[in-house]
N, C-alpha and C. Protein backbone atom coordinates (compact mmCIF):
# COMPACT_ATOMS: atom_id res chain seq x y z
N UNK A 1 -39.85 -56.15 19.69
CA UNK A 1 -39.40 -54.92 20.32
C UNK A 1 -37.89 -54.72 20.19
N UNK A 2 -37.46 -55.60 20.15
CA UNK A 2 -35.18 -55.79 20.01
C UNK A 2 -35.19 -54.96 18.72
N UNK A 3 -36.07 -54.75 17.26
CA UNK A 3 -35.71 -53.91 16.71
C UNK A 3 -36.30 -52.61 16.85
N UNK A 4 -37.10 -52.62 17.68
CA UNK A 4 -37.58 -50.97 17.67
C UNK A 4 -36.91 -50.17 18.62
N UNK A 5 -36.57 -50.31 20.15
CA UNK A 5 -35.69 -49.93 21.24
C UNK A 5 -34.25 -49.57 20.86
N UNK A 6 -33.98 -48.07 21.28
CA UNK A 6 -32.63 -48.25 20.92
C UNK A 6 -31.80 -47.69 22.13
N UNK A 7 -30.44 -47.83 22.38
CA UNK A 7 -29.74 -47.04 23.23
C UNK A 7 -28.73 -46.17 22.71
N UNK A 8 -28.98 -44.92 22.82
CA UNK A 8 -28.24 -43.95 22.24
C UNK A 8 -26.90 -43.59 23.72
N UNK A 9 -25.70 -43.63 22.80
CA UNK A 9 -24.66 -43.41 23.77
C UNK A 9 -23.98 -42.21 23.37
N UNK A 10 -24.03 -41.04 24.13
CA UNK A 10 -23.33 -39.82 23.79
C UNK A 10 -21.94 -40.15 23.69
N UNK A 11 -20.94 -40.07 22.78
CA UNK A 11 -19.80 -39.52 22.86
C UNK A 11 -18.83 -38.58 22.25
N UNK A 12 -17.72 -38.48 22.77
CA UNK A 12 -17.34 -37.35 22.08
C UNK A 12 -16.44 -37.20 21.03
N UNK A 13 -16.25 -38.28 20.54
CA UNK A 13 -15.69 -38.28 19.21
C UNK A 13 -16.27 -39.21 18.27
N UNK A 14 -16.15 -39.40 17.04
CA UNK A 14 -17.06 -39.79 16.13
C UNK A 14 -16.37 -41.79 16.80
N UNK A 15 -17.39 -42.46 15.93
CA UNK A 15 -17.17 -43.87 16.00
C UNK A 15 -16.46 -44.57 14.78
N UNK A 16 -15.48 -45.24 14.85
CA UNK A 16 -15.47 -45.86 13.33
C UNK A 16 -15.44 -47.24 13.43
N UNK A 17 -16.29 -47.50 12.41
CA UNK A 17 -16.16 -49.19 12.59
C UNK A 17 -16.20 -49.98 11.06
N UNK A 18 -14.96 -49.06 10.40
CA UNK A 18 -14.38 -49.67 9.39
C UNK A 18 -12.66 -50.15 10.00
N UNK A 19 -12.01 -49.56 10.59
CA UNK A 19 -10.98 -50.40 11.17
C UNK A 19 -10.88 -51.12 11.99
N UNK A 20 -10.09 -52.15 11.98
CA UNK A 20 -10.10 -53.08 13.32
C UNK A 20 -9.43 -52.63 14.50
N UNK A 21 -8.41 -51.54 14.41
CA UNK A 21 -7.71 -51.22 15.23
C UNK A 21 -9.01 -49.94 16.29
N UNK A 22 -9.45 -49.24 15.56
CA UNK A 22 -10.20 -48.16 16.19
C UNK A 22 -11.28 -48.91 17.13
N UNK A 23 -11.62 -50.48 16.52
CA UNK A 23 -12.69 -51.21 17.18
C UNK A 23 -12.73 -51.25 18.70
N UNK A 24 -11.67 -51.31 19.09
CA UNK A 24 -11.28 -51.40 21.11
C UNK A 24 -11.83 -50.14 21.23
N UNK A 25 -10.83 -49.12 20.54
CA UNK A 25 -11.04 -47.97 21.21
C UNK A 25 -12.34 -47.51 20.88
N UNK A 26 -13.66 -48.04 20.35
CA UNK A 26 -14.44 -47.15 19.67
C UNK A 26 -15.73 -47.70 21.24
N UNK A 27 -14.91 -49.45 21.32
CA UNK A 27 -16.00 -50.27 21.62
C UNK A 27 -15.78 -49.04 23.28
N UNK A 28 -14.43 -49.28 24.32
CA UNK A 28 -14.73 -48.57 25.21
C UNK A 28 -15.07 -47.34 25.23
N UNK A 29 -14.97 -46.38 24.20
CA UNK A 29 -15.81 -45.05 24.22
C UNK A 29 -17.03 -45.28 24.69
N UNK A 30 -17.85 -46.26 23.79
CA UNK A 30 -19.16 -46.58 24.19
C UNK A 30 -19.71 -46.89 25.59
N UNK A 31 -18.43 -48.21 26.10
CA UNK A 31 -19.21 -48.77 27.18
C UNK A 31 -18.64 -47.62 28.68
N UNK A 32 -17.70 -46.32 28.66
CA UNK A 32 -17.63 -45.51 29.34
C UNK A 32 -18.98 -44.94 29.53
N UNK A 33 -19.22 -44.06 28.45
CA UNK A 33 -20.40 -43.45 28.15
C UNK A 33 -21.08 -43.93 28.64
N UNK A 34 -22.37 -45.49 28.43
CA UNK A 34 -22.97 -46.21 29.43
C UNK A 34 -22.82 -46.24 30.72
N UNK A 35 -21.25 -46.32 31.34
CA UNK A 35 -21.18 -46.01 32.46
C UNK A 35 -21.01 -44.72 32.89
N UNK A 36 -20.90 -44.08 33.22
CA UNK A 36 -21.31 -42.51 33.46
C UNK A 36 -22.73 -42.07 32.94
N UNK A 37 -23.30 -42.92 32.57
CA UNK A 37 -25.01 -42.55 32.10
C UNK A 37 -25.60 -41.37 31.37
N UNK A 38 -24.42 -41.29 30.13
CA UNK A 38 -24.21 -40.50 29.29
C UNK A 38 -24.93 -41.04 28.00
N UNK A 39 -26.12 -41.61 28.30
CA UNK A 39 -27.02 -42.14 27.36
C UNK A 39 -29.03 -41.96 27.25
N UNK A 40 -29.57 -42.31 26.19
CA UNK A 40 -30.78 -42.04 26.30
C UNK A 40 -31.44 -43.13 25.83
N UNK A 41 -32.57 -43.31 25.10
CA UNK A 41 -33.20 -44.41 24.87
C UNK A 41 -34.60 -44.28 24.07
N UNK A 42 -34.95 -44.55 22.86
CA UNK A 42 -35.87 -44.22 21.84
C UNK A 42 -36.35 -45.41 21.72
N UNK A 43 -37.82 -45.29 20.90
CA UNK A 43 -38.31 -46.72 20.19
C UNK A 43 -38.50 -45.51 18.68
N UNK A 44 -37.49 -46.53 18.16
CA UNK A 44 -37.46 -46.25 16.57
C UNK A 44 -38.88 -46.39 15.46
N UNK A 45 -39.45 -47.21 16.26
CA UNK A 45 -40.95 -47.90 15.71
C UNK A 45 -41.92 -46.04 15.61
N UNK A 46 -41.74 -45.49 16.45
CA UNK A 46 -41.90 -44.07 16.62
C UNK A 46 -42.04 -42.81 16.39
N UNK A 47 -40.85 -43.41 15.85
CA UNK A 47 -39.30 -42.40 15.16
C UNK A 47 -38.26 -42.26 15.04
N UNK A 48 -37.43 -41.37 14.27
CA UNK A 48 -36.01 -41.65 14.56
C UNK A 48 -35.54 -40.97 15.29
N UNK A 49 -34.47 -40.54 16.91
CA UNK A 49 -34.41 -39.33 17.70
C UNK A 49 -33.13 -38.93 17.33
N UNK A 50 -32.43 -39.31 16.17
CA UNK A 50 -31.44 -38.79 15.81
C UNK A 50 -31.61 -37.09 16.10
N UNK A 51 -30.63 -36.25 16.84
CA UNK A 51 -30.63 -35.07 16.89
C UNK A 51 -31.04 -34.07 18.13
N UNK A 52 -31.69 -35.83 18.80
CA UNK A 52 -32.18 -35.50 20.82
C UNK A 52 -31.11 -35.02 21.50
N UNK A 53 -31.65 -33.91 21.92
CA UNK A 53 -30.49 -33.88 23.40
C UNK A 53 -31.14 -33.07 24.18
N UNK A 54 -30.64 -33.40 25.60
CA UNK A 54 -31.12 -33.04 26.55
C UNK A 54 -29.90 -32.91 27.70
N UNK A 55 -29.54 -31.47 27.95
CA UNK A 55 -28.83 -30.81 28.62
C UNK A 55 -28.57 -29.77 29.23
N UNK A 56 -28.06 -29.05 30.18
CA UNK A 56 -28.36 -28.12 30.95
C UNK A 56 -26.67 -27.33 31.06
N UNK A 57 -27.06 -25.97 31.20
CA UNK A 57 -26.18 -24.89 31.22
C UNK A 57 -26.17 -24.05 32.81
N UNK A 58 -25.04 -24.02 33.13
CA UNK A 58 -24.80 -23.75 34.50
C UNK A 58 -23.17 -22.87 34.47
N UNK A 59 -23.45 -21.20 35.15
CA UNK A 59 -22.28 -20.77 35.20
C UNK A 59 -21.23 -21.03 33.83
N UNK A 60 -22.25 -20.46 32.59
CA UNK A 60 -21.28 -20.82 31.67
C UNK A 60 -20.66 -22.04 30.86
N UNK A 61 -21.11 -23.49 31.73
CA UNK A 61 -20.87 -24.80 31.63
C UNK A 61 -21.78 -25.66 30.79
N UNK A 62 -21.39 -26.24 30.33
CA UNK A 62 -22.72 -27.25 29.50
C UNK A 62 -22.52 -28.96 30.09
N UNK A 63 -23.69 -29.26 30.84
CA UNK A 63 -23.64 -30.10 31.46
C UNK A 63 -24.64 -31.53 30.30
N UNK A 64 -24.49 -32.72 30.17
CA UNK A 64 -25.30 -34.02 29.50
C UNK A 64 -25.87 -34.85 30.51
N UNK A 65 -26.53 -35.82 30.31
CA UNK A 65 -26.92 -36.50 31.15
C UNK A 65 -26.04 -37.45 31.61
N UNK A 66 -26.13 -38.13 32.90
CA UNK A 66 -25.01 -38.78 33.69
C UNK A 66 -24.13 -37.26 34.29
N UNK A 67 -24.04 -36.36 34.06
CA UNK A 67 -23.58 -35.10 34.89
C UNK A 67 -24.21 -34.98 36.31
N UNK A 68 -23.43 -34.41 37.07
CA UNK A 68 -23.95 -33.52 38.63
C UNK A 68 -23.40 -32.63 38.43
N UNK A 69 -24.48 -31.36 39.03
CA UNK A 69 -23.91 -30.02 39.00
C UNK A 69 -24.19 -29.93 40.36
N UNK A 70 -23.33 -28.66 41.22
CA UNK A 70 -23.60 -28.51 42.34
C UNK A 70 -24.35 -27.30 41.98
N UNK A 71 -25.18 -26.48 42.40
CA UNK A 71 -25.44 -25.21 42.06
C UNK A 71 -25.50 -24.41 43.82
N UNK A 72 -24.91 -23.22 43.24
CA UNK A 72 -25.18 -22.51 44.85
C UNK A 72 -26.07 -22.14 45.35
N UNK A 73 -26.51 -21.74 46.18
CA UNK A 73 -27.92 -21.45 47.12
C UNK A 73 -28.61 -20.06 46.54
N UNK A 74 -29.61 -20.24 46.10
CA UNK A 74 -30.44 -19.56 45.37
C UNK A 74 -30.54 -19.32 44.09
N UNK A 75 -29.49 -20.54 43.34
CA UNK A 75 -29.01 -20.11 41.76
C UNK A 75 -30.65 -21.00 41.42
N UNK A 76 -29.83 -21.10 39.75
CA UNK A 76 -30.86 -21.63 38.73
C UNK A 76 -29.63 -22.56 37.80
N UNK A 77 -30.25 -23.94 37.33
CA UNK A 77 -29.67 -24.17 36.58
C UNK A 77 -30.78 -24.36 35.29
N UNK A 78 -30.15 -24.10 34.06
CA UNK A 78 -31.05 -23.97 32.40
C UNK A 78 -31.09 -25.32 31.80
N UNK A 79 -32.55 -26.20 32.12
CA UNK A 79 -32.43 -27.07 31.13
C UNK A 79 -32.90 -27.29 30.13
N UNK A 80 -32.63 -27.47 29.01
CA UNK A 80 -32.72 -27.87 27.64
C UNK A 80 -33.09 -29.12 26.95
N UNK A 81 -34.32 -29.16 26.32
CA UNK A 81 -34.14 -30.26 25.45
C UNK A 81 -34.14 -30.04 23.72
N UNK A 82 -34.14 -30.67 23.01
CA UNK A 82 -33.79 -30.57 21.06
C UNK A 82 -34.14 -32.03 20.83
N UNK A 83 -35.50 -31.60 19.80
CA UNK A 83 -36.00 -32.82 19.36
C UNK A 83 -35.95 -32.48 18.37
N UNK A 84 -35.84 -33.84 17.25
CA UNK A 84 -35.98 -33.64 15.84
C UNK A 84 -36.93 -33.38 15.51
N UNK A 85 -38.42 -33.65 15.88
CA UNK A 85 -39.74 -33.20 15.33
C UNK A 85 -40.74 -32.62 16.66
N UNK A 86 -41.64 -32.13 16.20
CA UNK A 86 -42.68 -31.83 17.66
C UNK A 86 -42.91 -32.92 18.10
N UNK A 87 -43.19 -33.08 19.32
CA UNK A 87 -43.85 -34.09 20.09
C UNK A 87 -44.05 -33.65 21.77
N UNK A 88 -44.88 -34.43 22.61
CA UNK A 88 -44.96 -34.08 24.33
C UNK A 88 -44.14 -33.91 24.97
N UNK A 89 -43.22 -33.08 25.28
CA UNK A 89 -42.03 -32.81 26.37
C UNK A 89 -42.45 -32.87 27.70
N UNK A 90 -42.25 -33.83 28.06
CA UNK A 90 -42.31 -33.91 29.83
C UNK A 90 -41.28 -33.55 30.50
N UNK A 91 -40.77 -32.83 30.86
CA UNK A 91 -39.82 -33.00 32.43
C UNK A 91 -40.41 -33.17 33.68
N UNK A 92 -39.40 -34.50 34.07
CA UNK A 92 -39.57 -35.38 35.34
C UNK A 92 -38.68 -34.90 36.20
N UNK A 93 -39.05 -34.62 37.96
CA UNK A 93 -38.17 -33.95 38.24
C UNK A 93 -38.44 -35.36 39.49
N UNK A 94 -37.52 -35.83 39.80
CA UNK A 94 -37.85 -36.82 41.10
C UNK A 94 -38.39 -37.54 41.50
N UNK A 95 -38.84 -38.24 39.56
CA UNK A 95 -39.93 -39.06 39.46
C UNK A 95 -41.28 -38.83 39.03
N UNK A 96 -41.47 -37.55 39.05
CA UNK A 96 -42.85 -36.92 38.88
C UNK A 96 -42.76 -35.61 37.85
N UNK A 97 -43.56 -35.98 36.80
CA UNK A 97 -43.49 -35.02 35.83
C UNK A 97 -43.94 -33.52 36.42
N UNK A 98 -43.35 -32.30 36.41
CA UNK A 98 -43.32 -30.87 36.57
C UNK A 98 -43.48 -30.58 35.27
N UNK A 99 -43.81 -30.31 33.97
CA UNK A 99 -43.86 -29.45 33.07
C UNK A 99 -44.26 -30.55 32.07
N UNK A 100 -45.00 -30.07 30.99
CA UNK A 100 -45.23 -30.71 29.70
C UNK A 100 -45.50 -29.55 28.76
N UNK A 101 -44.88 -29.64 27.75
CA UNK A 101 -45.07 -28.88 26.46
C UNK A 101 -44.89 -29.36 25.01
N UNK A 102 -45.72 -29.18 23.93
CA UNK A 102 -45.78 -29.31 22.89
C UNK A 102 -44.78 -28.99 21.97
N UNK A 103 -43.51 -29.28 21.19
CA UNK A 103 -43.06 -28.44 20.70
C UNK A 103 -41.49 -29.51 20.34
N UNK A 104 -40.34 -28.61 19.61
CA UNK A 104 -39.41 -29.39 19.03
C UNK A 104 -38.50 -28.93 20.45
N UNK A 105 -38.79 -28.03 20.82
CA UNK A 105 -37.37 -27.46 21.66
C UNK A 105 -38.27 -26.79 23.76
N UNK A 106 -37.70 -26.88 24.24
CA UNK A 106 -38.14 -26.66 25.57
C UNK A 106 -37.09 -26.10 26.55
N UNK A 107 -36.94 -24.91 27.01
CA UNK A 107 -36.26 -25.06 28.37
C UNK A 107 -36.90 -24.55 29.92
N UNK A 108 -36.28 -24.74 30.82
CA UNK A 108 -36.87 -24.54 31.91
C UNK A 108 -35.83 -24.35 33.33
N UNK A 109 -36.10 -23.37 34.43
CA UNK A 109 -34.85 -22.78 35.33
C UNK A 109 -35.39 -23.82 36.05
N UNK A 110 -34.58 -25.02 36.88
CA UNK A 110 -34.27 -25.48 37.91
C UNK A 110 -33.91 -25.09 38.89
N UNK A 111 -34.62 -24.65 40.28
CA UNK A 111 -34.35 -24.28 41.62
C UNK A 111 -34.04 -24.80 42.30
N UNK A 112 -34.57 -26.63 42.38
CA UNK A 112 -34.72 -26.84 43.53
C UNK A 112 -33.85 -28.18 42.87
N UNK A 113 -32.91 -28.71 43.96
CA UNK A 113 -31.67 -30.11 43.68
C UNK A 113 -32.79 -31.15 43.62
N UNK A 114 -31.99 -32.60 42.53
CA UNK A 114 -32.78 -33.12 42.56
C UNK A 114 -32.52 -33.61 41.39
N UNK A 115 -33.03 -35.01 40.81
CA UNK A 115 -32.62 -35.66 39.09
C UNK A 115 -33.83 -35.08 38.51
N UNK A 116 -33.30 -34.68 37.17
CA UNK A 116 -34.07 -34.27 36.41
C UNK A 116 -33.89 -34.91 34.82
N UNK A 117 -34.83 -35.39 33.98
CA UNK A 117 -34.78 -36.16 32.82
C UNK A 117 -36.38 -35.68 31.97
N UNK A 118 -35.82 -36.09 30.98
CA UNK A 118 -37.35 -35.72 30.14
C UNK A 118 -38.20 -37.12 29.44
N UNK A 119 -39.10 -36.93 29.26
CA UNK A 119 -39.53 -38.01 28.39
C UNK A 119 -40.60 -37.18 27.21
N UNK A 120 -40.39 -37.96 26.21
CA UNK A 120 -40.69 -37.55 24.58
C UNK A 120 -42.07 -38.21 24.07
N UNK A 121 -42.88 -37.65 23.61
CA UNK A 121 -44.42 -38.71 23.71
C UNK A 121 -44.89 -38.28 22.11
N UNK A 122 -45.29 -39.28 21.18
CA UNK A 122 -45.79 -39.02 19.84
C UNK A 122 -46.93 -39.78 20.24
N UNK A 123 -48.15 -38.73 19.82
CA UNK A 123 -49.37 -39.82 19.54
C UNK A 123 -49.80 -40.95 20.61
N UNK A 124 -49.66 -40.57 21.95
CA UNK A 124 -49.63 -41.09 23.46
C UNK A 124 -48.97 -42.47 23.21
N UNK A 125 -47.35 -42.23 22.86
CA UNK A 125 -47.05 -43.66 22.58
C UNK A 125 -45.69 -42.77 23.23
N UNK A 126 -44.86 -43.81 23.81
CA UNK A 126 -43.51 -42.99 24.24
C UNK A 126 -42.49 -43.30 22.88
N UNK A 127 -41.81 -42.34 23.34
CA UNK A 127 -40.86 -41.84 22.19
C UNK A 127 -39.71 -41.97 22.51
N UNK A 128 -39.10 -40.48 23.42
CA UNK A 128 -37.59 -41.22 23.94
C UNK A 128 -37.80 -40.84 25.39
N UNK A 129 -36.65 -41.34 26.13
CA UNK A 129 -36.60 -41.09 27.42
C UNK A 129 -34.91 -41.32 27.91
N UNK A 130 -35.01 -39.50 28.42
CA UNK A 130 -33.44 -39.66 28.62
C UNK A 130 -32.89 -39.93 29.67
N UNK A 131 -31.48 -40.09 30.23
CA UNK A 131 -31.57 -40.45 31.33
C UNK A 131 -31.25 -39.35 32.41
N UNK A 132 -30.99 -39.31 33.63
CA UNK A 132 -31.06 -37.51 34.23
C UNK A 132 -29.77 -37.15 34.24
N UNK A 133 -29.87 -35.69 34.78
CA UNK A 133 -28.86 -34.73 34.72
C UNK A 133 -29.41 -34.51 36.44
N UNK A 134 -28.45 -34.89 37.59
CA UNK A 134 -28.41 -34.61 39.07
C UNK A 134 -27.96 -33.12 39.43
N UNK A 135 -28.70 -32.70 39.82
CA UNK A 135 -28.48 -31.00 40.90
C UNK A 135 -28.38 -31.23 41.82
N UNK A 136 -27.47 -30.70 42.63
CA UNK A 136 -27.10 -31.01 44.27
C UNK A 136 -26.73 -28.95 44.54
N UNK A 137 -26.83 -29.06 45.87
CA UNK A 137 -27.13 -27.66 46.60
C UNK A 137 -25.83 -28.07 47.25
């Protein structure tokens, strides 16, 4: 399984790991990212999820996972996912899947506060699983 599992770490500038000098700075980009839970998690055995994301738009804002949005009383926040190929889109809202759909791309209005994350399913085998994006009222 150590080669099929992977941890994907969002960041925001590219990585290089042909210099030694960029190596510090490339290594804490990474382990920030991990901390702020700006990451997701695939089995490569699967597929490849190069191209996943899963994020939400609020007031103009583009929020990733490891984000909190506050949203105001009666709003909506837009979440989004982008898969490289079709597969089962679940969104989990508080532990408990609310929505499943077939397809490369998915979104859906969030009402109610609360963690929200998706999980990715090929062929009833899991795929990826990201980590949440928190709504607070």
């Amino acid at each position: 399984m150590f080669k099929s599992i992977r941890t994907h770490a969002l960041v925001d500038e590219e990585i290089k790991t042909n210099e030694k000098r960029s190596f510090a700075r490339s290594k804490q980009k990474i382990l920030d990212a991990m901390r702020k839970g700006r990451v997701f998690f695939s089995n490569y055995y699967h597929g490849d999820a190069k191209g996943f994301r899963f994020y939400a738009e609020y007031k103009g804002r583009s929020f990733i996972t490891g984000d909190t949005i506050t949203m105001a009383k009666g709003g909506s926040v837009l979440l989004k996912a982008l898969l490289p190929k079709e597969a089962i889109i679940k969104l989990v809202h508080n532990g408990t899947c609310i929505s499943e759909k077939t397809a490369m791309e998915a979104s859906w209005d969030a009402k109610k506060p609360g963690v929200y994350r998706v999980e990715c399913w090929l062929n009833d085998k899991g795929w990826i699983f990201s980590n949440h994006i928190r709504i607070e009222k």
